[in-house]
N, C-alpha and C. Protein backbone atom coordinates (compact mmCIF):
# COMPACT_ATOMS: atom_id res chain seq x y z
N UNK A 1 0.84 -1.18 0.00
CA UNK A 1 0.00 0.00 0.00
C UNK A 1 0.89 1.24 0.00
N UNK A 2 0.56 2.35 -0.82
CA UNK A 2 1.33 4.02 -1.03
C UNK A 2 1.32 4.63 0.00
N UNK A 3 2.26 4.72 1.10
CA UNK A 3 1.62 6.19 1.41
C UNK A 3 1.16 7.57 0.90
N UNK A 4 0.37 7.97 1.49
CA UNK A 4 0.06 9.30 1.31
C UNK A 4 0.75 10.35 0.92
N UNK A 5 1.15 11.30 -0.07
CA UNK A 5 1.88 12.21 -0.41
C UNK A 5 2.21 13.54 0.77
N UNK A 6 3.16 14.13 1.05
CA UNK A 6 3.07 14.65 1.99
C UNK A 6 3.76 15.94 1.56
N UNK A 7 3.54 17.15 1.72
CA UNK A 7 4.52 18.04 1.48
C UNK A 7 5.37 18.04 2.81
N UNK A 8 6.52 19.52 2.50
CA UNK A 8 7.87 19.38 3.10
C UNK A 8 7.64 19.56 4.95
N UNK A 9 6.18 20.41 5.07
CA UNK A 9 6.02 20.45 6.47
C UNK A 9 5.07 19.42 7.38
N UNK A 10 4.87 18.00 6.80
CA UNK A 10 4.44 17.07 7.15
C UNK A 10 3.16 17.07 7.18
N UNK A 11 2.25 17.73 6.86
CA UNK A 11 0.79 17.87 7.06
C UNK A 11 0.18 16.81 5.78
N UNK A 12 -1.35 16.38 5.83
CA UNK A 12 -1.09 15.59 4.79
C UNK A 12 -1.81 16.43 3.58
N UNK A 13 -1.68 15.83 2.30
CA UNK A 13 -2.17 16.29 0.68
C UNK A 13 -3.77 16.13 1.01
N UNK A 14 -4.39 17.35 0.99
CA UNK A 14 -5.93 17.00 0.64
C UNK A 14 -6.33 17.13 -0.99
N UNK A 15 -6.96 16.50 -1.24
CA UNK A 15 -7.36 16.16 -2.90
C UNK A 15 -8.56 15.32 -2.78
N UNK A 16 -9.05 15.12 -3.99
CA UNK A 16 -10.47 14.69 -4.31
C UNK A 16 -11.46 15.73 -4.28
N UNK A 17 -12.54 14.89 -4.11
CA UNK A 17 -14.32 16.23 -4.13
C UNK A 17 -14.42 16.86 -2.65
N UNK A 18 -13.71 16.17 -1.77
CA UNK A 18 -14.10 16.24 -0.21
C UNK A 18 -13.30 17.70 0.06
N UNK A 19 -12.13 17.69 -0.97
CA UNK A 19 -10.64 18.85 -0.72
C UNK A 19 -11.58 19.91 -1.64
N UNK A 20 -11.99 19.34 -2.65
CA UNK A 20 -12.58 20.58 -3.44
C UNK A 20 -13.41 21.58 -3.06
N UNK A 21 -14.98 20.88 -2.32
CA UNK A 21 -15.83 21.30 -1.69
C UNK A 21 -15.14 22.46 -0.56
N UNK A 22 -14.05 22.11 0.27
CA UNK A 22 -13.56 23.10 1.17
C UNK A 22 -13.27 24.61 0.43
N UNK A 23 -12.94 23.87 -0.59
CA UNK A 23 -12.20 24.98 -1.23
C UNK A 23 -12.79 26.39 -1.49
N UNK A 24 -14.01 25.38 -2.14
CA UNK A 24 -15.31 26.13 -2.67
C UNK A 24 -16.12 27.05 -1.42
N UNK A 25 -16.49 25.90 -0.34
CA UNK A 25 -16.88 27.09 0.82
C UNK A 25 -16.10 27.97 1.92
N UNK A 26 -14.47 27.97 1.26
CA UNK A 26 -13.86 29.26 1.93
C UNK A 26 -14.66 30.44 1.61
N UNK A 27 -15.29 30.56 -0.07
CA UNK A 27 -15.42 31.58 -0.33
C UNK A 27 -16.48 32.76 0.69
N UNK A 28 -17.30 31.69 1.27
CA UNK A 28 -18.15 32.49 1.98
C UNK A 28 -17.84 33.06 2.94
N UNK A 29 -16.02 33.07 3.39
CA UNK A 29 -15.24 34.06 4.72
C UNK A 29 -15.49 35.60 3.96
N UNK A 30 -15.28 35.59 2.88
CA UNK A 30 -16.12 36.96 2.22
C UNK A 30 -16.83 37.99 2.45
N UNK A 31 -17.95 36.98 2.98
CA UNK A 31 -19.18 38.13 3.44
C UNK A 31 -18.79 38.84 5.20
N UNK A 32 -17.75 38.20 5.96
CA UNK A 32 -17.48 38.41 7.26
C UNK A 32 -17.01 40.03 6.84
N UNK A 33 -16.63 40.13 5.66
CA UNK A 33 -15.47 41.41 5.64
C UNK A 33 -17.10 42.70 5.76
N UNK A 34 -18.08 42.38 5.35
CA UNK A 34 -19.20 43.46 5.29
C UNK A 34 -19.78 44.07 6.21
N UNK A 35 -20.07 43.01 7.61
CA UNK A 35 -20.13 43.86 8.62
C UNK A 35 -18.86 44.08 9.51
N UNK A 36 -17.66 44.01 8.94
CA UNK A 36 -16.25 44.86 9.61
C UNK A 36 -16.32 46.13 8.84
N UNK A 37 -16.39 46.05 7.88
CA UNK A 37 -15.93 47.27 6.83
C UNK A 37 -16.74 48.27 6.54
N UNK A 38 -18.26 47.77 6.66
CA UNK A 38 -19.31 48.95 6.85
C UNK A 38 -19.64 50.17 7.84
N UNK A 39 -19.15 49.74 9.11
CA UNK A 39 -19.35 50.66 10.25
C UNK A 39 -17.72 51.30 9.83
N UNK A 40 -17.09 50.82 9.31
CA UNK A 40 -15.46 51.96 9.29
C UNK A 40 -15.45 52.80 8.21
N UNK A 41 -16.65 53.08 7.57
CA UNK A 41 -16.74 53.81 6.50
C UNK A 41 -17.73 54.92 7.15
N UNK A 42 -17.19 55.51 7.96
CA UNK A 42 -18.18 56.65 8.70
C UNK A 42 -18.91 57.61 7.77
N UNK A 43 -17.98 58.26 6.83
CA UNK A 43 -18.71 59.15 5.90
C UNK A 43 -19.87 58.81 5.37
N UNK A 44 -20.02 57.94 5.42
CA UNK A 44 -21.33 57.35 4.85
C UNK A 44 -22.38 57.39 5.68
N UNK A 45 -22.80 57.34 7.00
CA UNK A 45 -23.55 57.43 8.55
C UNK A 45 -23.50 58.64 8.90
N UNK A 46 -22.71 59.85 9.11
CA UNK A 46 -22.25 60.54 10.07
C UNK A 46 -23.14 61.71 9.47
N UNK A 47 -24.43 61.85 9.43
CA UNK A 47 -25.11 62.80 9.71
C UNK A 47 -26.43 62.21 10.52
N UNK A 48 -27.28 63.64 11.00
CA UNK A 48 -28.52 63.25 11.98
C UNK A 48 -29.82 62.48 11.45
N UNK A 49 -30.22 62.67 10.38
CA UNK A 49 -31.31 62.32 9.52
C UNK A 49 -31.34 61.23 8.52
N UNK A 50 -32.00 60.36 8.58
CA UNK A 50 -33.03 60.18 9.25
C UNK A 50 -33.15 59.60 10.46
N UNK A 51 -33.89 60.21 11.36
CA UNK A 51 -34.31 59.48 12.89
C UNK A 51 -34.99 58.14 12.79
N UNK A 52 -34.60 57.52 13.92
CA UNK A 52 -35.52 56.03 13.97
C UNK A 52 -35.90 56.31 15.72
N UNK A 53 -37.44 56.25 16.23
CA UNK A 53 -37.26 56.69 17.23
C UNK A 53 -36.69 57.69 18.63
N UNK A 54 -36.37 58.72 17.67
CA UNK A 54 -36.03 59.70 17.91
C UNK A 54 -34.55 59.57 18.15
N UNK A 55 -34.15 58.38 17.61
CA UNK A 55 -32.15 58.26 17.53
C UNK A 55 -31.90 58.89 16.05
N UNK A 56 -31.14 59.64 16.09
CA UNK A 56 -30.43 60.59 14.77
C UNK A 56 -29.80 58.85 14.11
N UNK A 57 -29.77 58.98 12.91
CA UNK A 57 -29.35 57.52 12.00
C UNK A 57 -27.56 58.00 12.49
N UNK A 58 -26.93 58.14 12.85
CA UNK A 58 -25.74 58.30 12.79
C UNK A 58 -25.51 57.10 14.59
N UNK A 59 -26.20 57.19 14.79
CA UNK A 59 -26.26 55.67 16.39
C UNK A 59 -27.61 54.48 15.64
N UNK A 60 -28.30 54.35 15.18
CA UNK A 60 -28.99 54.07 14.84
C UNK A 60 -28.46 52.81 13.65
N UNK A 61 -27.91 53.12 13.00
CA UNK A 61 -27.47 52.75 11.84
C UNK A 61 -26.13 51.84 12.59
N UNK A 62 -25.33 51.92 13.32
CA UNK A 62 -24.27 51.51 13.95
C UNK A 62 -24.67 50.57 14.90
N UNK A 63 -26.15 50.70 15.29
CA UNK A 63 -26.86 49.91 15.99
C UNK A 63 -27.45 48.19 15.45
N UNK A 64 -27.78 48.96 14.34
CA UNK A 64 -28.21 47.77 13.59
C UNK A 64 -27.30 46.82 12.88
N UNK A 65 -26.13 47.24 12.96
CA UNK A 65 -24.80 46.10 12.73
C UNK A 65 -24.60 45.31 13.23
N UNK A 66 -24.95 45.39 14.60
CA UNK A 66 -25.26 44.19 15.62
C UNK A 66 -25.83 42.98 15.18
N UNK A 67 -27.17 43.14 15.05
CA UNK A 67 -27.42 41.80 14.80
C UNK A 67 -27.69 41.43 13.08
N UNK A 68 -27.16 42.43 12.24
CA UNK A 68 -26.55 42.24 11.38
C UNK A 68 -25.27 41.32 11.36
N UNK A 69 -24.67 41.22 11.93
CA UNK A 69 -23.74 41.19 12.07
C UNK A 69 -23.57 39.50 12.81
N UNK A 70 -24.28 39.21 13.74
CA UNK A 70 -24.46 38.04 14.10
C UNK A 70 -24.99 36.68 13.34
N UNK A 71 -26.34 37.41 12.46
CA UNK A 71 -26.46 36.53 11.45
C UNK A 71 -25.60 36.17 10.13
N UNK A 72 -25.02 37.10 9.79
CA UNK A 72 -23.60 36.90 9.00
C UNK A 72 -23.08 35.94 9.54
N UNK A 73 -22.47 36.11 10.49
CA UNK A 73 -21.48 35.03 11.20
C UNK A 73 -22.27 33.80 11.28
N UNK A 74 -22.99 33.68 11.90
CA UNK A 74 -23.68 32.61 12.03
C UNK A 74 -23.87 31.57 10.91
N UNK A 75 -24.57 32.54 9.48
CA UNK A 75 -24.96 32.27 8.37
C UNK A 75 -23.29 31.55 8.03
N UNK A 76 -22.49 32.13 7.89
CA UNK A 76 -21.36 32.07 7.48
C UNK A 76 -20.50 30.25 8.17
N UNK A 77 -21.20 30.68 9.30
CA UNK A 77 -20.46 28.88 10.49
C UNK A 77 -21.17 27.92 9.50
N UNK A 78 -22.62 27.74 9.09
CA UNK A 78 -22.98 27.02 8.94
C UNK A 78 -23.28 26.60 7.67
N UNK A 79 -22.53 27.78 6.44
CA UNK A 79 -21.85 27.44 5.03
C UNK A 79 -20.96 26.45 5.26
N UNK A 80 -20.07 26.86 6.14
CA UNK A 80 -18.54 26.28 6.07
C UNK A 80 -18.01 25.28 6.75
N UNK A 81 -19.08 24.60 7.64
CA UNK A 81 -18.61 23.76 8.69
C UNK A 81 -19.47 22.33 8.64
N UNK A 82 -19.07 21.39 8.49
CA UNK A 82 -19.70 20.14 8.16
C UNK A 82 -20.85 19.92 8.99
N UNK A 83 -20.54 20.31 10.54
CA UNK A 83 -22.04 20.19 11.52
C UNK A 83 -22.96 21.05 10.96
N UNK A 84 -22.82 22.21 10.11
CA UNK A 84 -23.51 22.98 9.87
C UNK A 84 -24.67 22.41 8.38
N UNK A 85 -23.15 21.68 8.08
CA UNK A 85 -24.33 21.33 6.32
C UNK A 85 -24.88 19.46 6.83
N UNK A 86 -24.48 19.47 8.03
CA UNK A 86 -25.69 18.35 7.98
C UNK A 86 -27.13 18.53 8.33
């Protein structure tokens, strides 16, 4: 029987559909970058209007990243993680 191919730092060769599939659902680390990168784009938020409950959209809007932000992640665990796609 072959062993397994190994590169130079001993870890082993993933290949086949099982290596491919990973490959394919890295892509969805992607969407993590949207709720980092949206609240650091202040110019875009940083005036008073429109109000939501009498909060000026400039807290309001920064507010709602939250659980924006949770379902991303979440959404995102359970693209990428085998407990998730069973």
């Amino acid at each position: 029987m072959a062993a397994t191919p190994r590169p130079p730092d001993g870890a082993p060769v993933a290949s086949g559909p099982r290596a491919e599939s990973r490959e394919v659902r890295k892509g969805w680390y992607v969407l993590l970058l949207v709720p980092i990168l949206a609240p650091l784009l202040v110019s875009t938020y940083a005036h008073k209007t429109p109000e939501l409950f009498g909060f000026p959209f400039f807290y309001w809007y920064q507010m709602i990243w939250i659980p924006i932000s949770a379902v991303v992640t979440g959404a995102v665990y359970l693209l990428t993680t085998e407990r998730g796609r069973r």
